[in-house]
N, C-alpha and C. Protein backbone atom coordinates (compact mmCIF):
# COMPACT_ATOMS: atom_id res chain seq x y z
N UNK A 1 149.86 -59.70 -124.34
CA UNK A 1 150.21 -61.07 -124.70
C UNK A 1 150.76 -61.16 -126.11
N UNK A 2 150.20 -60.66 -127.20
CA UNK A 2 150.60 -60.88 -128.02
C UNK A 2 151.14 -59.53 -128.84
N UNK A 3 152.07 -59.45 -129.59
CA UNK A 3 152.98 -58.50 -130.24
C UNK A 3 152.81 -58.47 -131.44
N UNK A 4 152.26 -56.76 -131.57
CA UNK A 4 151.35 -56.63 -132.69
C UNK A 4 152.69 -56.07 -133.92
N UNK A 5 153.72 -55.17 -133.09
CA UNK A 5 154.89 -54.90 -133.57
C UNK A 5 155.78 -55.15 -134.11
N UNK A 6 157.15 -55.05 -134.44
CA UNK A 6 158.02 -55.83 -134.71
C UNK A 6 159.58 -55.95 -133.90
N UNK A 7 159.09 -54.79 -132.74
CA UNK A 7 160.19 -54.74 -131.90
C UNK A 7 160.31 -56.43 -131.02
N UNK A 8 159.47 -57.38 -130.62
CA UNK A 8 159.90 -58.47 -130.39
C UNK A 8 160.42 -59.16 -131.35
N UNK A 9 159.93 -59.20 -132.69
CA UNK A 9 160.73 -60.21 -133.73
C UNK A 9 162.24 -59.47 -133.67
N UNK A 10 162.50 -58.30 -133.97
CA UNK A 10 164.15 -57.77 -134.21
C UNK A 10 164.59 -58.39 -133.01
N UNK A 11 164.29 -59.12 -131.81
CA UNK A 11 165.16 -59.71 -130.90
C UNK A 11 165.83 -61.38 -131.19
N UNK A 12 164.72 -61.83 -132.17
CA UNK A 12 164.99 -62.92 -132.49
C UNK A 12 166.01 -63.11 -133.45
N UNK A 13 167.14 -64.12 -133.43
CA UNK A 13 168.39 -63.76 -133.92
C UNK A 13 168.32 -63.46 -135.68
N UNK A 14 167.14 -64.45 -135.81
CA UNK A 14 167.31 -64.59 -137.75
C UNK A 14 165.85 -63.77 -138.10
N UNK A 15 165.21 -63.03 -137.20
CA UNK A 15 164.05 -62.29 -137.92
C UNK A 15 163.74 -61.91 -139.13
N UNK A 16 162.60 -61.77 -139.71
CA UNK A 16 162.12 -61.46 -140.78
C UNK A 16 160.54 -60.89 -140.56
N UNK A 17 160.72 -59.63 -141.09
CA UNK A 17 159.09 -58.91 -140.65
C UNK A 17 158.68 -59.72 -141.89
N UNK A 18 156.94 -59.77 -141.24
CA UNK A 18 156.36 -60.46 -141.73
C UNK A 18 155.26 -59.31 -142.77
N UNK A 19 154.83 -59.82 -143.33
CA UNK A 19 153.39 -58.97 -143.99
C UNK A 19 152.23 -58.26 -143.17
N UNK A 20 152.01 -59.32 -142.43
CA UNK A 20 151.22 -58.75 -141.26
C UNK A 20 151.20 -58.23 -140.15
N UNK A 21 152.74 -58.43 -139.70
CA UNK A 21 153.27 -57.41 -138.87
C UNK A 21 152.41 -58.49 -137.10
N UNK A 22 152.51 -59.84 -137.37
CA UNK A 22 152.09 -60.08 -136.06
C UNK A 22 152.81 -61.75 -135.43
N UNK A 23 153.40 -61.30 -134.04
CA UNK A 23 154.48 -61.88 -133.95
C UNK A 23 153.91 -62.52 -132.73
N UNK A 24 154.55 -63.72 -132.14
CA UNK A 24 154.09 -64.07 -130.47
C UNK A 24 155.60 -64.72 -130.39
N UNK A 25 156.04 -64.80 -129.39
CA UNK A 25 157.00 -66.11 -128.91
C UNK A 25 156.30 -67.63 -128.32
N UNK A 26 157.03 -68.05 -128.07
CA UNK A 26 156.29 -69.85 -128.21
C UNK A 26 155.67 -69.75 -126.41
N UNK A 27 155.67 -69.41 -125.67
CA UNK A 27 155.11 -69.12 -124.61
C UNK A 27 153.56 -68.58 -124.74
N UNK A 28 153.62 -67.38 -125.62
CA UNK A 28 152.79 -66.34 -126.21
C UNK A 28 151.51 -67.50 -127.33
N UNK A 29 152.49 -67.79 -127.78
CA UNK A 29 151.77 -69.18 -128.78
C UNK A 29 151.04 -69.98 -127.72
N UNK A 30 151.52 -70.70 -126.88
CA UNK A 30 150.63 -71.89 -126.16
C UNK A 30 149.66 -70.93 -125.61
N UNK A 31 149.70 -69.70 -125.07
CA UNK A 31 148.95 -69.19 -124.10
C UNK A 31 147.39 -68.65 -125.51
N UNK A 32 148.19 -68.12 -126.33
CA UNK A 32 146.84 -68.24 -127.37
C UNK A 32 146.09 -69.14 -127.75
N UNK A 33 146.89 -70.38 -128.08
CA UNK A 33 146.34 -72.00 -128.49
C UNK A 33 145.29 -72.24 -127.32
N UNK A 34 145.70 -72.05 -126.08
CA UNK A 34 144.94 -72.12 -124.35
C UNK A 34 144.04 -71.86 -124.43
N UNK A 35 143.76 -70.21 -125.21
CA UNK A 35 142.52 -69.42 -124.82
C UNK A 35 141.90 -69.06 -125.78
N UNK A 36 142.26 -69.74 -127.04
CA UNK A 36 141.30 -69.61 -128.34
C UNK A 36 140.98 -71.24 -128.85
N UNK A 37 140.15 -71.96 -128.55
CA UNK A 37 139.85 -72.82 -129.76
C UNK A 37 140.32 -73.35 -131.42
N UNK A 38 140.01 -71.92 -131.22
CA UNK A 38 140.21 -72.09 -133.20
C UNK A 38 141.62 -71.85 -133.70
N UNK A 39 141.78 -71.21 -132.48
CA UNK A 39 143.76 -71.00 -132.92
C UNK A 39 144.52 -72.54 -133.42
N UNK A 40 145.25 -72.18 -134.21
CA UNK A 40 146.08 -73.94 -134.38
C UNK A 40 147.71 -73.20 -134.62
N UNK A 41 147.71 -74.59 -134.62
CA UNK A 41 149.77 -74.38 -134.66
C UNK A 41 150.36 -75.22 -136.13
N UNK A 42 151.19 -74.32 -136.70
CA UNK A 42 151.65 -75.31 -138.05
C UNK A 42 153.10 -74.97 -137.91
N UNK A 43 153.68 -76.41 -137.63
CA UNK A 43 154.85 -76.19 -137.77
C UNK A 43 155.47 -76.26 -139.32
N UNK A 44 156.93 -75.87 -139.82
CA UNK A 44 157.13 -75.85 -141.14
C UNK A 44 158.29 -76.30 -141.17
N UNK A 45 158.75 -76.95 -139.87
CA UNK A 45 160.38 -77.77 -140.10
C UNK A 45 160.36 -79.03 -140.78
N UNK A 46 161.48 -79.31 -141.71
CA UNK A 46 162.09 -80.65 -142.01
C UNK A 46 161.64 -81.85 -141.25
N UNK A 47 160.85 -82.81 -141.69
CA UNK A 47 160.74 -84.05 -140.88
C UNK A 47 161.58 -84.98 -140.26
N UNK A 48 163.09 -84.29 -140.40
CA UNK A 48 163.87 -84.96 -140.36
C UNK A 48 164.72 -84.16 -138.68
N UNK A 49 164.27 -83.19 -139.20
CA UNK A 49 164.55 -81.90 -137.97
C UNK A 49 163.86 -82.31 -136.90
N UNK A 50 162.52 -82.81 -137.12
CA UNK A 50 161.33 -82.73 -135.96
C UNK A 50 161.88 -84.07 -135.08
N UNK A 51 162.48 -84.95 -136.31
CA UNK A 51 162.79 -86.03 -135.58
C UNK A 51 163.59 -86.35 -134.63
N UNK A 52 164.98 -85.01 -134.78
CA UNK A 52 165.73 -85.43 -133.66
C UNK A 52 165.71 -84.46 -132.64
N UNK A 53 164.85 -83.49 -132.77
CA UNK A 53 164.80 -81.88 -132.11
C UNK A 53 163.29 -82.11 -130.98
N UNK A 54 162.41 -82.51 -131.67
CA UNK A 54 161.38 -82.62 -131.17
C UNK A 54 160.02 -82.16 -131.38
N UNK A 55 158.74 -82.31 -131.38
CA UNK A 55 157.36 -81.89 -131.77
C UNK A 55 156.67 -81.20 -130.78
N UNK A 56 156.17 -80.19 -131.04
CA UNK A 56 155.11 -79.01 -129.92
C UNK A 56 154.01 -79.76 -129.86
N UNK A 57 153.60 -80.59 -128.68
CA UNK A 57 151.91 -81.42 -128.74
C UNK A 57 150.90 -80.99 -129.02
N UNK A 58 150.87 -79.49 -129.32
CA UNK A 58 149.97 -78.48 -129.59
C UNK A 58 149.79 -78.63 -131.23
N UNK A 59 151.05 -78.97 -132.12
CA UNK A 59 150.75 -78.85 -133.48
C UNK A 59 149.68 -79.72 -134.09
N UNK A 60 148.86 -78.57 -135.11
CA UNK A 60 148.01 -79.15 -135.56
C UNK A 60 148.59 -79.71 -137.11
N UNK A 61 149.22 -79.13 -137.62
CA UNK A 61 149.96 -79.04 -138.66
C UNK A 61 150.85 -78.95 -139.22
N UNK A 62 151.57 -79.82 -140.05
CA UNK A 62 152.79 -80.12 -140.08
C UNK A 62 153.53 -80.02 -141.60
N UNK A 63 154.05 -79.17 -142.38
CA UNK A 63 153.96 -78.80 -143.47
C UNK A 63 155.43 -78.41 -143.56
N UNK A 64 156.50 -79.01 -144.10
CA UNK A 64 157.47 -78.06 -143.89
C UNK A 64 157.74 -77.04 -145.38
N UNK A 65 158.55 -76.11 -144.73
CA UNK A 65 158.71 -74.58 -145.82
C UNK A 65 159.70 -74.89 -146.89
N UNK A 66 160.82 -75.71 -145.87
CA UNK A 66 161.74 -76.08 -147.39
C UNK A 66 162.26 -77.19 -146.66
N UNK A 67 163.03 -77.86 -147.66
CA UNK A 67 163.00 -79.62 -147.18
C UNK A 67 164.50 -79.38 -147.58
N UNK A 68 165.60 -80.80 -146.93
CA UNK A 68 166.70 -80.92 -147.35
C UNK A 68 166.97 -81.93 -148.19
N UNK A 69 167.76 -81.17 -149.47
CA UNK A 69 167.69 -81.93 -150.53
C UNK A 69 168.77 -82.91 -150.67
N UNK A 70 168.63 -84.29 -150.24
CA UNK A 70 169.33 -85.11 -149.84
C UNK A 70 170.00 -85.57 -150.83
N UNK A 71 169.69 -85.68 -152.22
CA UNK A 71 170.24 -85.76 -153.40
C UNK A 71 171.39 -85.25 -153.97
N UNK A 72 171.74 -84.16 -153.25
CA UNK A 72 172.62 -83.03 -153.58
C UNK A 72 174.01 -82.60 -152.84
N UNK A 73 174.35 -83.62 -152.27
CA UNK A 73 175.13 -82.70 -150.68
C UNK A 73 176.49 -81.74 -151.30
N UNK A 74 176.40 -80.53 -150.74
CA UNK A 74 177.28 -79.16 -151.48
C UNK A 74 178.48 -79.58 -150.51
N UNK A 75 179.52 -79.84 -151.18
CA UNK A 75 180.45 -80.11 -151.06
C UNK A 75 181.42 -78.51 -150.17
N UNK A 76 181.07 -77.79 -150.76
CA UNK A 76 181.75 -76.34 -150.28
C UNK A 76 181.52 -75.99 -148.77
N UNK A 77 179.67 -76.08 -149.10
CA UNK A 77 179.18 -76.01 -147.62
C UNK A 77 179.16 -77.31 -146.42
N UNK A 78 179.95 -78.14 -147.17
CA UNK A 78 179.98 -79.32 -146.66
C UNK A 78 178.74 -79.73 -145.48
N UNK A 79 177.69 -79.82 -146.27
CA UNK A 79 176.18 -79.90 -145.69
C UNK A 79 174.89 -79.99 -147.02
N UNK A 80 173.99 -80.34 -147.20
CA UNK A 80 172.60 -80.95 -147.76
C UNK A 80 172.15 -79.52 -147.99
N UNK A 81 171.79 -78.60 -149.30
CA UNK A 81 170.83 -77.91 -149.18
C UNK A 81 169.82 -77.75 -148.87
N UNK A 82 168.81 -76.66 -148.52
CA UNK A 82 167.67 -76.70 -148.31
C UNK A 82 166.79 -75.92 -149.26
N UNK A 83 166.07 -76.67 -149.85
CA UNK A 83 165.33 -76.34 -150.99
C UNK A 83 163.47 -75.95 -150.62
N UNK A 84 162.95 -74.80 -151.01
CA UNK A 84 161.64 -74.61 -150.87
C UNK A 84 160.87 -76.05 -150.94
N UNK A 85 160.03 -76.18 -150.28
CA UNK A 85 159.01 -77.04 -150.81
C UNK A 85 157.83 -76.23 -151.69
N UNK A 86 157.55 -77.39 -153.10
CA UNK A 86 157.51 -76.84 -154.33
C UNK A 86 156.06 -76.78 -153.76
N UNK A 87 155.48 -77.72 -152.87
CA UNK A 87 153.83 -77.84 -152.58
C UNK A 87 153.44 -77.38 -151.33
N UNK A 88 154.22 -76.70 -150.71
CA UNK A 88 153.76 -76.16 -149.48
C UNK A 88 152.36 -75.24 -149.63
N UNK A 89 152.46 -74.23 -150.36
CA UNK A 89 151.01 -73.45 -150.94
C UNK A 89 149.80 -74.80 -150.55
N UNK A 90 150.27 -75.76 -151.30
CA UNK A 90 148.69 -76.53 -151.76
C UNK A 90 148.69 -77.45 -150.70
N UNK A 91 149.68 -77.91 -149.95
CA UNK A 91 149.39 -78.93 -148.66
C UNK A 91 148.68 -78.20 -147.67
N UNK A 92 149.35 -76.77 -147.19
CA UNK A 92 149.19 -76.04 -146.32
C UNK A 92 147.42 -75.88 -146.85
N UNK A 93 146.82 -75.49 -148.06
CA UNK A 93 145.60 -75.30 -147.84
C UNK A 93 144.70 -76.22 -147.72
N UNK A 94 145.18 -77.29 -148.13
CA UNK A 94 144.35 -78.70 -147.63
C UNK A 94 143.82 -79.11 -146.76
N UNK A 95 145.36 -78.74 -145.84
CA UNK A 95 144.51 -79.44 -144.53
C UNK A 95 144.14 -78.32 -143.88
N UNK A 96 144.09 -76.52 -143.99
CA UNK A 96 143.28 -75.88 -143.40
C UNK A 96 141.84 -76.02 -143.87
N UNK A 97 141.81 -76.11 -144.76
CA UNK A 97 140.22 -76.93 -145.52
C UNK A 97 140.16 -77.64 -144.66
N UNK A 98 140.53 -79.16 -144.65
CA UNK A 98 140.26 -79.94 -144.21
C UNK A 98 139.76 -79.81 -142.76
N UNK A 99 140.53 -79.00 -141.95
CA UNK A 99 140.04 -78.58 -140.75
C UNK A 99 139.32 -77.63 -140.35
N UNK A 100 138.78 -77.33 -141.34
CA UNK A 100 137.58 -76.33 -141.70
C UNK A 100 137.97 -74.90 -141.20
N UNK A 101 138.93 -74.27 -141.25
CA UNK A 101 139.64 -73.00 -140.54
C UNK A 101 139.24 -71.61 -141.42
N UNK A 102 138.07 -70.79 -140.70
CA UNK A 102 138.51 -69.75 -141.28
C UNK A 102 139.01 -68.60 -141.74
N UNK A 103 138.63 -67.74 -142.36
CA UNK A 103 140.11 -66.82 -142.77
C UNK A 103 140.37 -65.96 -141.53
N UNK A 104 139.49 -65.96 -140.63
CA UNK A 104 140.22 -64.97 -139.54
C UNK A 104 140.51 -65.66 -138.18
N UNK A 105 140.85 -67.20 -138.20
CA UNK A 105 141.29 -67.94 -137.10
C UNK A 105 142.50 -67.34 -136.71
N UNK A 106 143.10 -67.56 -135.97
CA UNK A 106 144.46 -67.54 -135.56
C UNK A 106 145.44 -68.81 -135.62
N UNK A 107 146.15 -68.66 -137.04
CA UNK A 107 147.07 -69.61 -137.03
C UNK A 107 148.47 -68.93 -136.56
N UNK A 108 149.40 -69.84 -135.72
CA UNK A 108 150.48 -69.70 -135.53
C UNK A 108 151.39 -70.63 -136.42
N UNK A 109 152.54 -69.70 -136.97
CA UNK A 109 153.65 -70.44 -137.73
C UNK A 109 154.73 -70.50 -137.27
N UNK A 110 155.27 -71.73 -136.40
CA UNK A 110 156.84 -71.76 -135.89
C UNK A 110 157.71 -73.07 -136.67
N UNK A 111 159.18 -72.41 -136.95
CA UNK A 111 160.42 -73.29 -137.36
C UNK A 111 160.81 -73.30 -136.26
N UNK A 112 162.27 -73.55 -136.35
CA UNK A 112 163.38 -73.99 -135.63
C UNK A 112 163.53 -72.84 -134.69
N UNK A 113 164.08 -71.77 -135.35
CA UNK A 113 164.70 -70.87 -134.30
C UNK A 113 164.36 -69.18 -134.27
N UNK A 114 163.09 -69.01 -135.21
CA UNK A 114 162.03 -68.33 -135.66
C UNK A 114 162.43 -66.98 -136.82
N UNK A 115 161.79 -67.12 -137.55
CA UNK A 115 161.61 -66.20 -138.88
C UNK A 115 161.93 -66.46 -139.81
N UNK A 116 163.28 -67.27 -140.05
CA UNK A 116 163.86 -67.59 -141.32
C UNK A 116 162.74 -68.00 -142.40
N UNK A 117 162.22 -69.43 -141.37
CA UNK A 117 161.14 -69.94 -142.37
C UNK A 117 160.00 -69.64 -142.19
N UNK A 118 159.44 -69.42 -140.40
CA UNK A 118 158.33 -69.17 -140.37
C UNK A 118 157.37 -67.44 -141.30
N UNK A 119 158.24 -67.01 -140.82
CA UNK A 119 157.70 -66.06 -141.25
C UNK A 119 157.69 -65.76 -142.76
N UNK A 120 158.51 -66.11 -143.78
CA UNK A 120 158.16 -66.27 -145.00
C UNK A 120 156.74 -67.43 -145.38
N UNK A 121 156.80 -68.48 -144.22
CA UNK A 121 155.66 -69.19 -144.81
C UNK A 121 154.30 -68.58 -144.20
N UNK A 122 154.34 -67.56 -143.27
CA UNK A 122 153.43 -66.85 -142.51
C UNK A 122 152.98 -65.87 -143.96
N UNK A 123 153.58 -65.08 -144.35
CA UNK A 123 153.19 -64.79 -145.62
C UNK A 123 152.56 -65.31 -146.60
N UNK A 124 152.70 -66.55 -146.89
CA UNK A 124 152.31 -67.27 -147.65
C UNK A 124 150.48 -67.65 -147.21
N UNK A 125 150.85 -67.89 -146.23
CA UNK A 125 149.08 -68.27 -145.72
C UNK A 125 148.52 -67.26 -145.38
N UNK A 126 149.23 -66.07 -145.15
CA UNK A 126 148.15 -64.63 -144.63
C UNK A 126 147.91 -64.54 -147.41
N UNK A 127 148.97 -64.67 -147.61
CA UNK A 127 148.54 -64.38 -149.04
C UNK A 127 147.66 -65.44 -149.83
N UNK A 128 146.94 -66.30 -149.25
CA UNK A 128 145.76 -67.61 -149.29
C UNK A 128 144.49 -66.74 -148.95
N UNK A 129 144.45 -65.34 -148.14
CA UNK A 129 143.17 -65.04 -147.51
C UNK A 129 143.16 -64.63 -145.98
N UNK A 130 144.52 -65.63 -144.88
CA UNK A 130 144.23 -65.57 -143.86
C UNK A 130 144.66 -64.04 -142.72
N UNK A 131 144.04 -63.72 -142.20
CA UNK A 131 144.14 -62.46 -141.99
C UNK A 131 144.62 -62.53 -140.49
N UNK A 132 144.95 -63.44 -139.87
CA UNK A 132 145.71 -63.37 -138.15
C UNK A 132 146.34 -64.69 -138.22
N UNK A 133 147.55 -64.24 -139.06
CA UNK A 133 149.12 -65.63 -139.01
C UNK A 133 149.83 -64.68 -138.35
N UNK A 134 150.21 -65.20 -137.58
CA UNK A 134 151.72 -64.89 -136.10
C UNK A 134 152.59 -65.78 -136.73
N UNK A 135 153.82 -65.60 -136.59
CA UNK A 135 155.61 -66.05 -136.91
C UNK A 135 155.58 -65.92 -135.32
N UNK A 136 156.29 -67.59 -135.09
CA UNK A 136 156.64 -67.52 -133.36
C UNK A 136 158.33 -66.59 -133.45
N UNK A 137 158.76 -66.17 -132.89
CA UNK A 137 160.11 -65.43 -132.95
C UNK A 137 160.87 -66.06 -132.16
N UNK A 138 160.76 -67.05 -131.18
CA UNK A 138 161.63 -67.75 -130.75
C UNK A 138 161.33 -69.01 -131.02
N UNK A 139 160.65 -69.64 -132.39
CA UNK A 139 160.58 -71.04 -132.90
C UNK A 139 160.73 -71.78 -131.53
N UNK A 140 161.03 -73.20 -132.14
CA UNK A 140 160.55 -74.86 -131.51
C UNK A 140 161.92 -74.60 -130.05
N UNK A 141 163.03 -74.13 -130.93
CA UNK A 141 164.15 -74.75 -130.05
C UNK A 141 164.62 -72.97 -129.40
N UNK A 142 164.30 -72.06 -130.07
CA UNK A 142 165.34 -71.02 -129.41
C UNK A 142 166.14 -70.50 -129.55
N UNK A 143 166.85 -69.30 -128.95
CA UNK A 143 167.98 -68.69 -129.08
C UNK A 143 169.59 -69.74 -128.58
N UNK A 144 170.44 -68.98 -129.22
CA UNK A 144 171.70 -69.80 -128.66
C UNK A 144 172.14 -69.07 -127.44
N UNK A 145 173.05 -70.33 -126.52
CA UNK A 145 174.00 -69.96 -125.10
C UNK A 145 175.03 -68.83 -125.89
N UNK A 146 175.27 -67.82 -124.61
CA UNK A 146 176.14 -67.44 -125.04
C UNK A 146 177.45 -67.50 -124.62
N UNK A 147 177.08 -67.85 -123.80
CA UNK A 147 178.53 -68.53 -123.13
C UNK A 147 178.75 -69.76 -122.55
N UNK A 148 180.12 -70.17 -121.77
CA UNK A 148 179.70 -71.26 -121.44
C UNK A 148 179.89 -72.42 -122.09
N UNK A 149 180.18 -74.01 -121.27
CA UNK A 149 180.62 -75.25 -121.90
C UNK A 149 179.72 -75.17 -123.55
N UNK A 150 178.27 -75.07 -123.41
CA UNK A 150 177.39 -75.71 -124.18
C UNK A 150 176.65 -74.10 -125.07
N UNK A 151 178.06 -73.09 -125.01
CA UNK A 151 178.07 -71.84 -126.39
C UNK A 151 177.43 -72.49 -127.72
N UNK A 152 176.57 -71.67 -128.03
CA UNK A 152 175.91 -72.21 -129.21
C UNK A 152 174.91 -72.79 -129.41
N UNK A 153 174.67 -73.64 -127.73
CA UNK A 153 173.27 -74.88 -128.48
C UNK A 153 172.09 -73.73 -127.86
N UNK A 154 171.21 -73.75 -128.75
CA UNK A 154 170.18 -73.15 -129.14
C UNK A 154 169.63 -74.13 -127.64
N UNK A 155 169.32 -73.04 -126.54
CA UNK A 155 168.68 -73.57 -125.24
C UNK A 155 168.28 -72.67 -124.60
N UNK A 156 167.90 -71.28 -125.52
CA UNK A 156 167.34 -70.03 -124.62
C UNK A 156 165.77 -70.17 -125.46
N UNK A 157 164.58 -69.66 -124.39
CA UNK A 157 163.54 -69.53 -124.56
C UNK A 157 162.95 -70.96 -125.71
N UNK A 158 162.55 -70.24 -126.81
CA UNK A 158 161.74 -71.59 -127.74
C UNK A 158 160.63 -72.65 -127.08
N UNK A 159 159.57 -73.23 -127.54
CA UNK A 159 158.83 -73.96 -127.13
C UNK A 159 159.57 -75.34 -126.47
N UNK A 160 160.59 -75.42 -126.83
CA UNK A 160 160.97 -76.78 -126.01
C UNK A 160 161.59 -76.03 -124.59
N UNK A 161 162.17 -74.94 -124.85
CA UNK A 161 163.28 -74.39 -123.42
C UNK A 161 161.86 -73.65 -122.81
N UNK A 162 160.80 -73.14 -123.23
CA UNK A 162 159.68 -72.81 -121.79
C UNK A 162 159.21 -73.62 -121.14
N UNK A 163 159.26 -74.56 -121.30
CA UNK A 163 158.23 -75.95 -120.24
C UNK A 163 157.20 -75.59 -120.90
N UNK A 164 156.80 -75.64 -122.08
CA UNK A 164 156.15 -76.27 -122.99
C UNK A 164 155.48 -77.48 -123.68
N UNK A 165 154.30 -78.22 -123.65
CA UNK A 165 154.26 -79.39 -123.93
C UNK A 165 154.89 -80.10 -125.20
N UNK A 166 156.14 -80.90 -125.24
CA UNK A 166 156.92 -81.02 -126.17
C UNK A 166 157.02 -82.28 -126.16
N UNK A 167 157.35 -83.05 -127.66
CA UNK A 167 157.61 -85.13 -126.96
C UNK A 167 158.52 -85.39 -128.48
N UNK A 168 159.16 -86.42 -128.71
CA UNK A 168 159.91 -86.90 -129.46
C UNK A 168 159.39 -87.34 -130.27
N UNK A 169 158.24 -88.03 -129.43
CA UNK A 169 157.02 -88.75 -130.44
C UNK A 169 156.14 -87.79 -131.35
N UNK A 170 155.98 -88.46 -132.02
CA UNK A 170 155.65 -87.58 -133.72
C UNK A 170 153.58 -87.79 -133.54
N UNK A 171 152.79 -87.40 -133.63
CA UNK A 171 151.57 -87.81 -133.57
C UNK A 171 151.32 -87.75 -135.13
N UNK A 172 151.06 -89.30 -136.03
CA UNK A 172 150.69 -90.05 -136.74
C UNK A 172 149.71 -89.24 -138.04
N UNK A 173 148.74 -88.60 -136.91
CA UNK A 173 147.95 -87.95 -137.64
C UNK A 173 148.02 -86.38 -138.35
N UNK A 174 149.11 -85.60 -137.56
CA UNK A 174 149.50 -84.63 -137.74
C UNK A 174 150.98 -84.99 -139.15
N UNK A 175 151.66 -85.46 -138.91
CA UNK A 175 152.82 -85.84 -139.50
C UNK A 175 152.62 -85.92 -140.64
N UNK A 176 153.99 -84.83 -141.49
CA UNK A 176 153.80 -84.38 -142.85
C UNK A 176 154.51 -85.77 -144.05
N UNK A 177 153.80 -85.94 -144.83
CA UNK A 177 154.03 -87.30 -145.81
C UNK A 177 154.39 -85.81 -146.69
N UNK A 178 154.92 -86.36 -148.21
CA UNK A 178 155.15 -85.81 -149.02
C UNK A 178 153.87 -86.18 -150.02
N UNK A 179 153.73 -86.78 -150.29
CA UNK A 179 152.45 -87.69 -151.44
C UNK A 179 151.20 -86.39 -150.93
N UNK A 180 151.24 -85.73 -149.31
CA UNK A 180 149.84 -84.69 -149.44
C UNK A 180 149.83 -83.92 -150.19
């Protein structure tokens, strides 16, 4: 079930080995969340991303890795940078405090389309103490078509393309404010 290796992440298009060397895909993720309790899910996308892409009903946590800096739009890249979030470290440990998690739970970390962000912020919380953070490798949405009218849209595997419990709707209590 789960991939202790890194030969599943090198499949994922934007991989990044992680520190800990422990990977699941979003299938792999729900089926752990299923059969562990203590397992939780933190997603680390843009609130702005979640909004039009969609939320895993499973997330416990909602923290994103780097935010788009709306202040700024780069004219070259004709698009909004994306800038670290400066408090991710201290939100992210809050509310694992808060949810009383400890260091050898199983947290899962999925972005968009897996590793870019997750797995740098998977680092980040295995370097807090936690000793079993997974990077999902096929994030929220997935790999891209490769052929075909609809080339490009990210609609292979990912927690929304497995029949995954997924909704538009944001749950209130999970949902990342900036002020945490």
């Amino acid at each position: 079930m789960i991939s202790a290796g890194h030969a599943v992440a090198q499949e994922a298009e934007a991989y990044r080995e992680t520190q800990l060397g422990l990977y699941v895909t979003a299938a792999e993720a729900y089926e752990l969340l299923e059969a562990n309790e203590r397992a939780l899910l933190i997603d680390v996308r843009d609130p702005i991303e979640i909004k039009f892409t969609g939320f895993a009903e499973s997330t416990d946590i909602h923290v994103p890795w780097v935010l788009a800096d709306r202040d700024n739009f780069d004219e070259e890249a004709k698009t909004w940078p994306m800038v670290k979030n400066a408090a991710f470290n201290n939100q992210v440990q809050a509310q694992l405090d808060a949810l009383g998690v400890a260091e050898d739970d199983p947290i899962i970390v999925m972005c968009r389309s897996g590793s870019t962000r997750s797995a740098p912020a998977a680092d980040a919380i295995a370097g807090m103490g936690f000793s079993e953070v997974y990077s999902v490798t096929d994030g929220f949405e997935g790999g891209k078509l490769g052929e075909g009218d609809s080339k490009g849209v990210r609609a292979v595997n990912g927690w929304r393309n497995s029949g995954l419990p997924w909704s538009y709707d944001i749950d209130p209590d999970v949902a990342w404010r900036p002020a945490q």
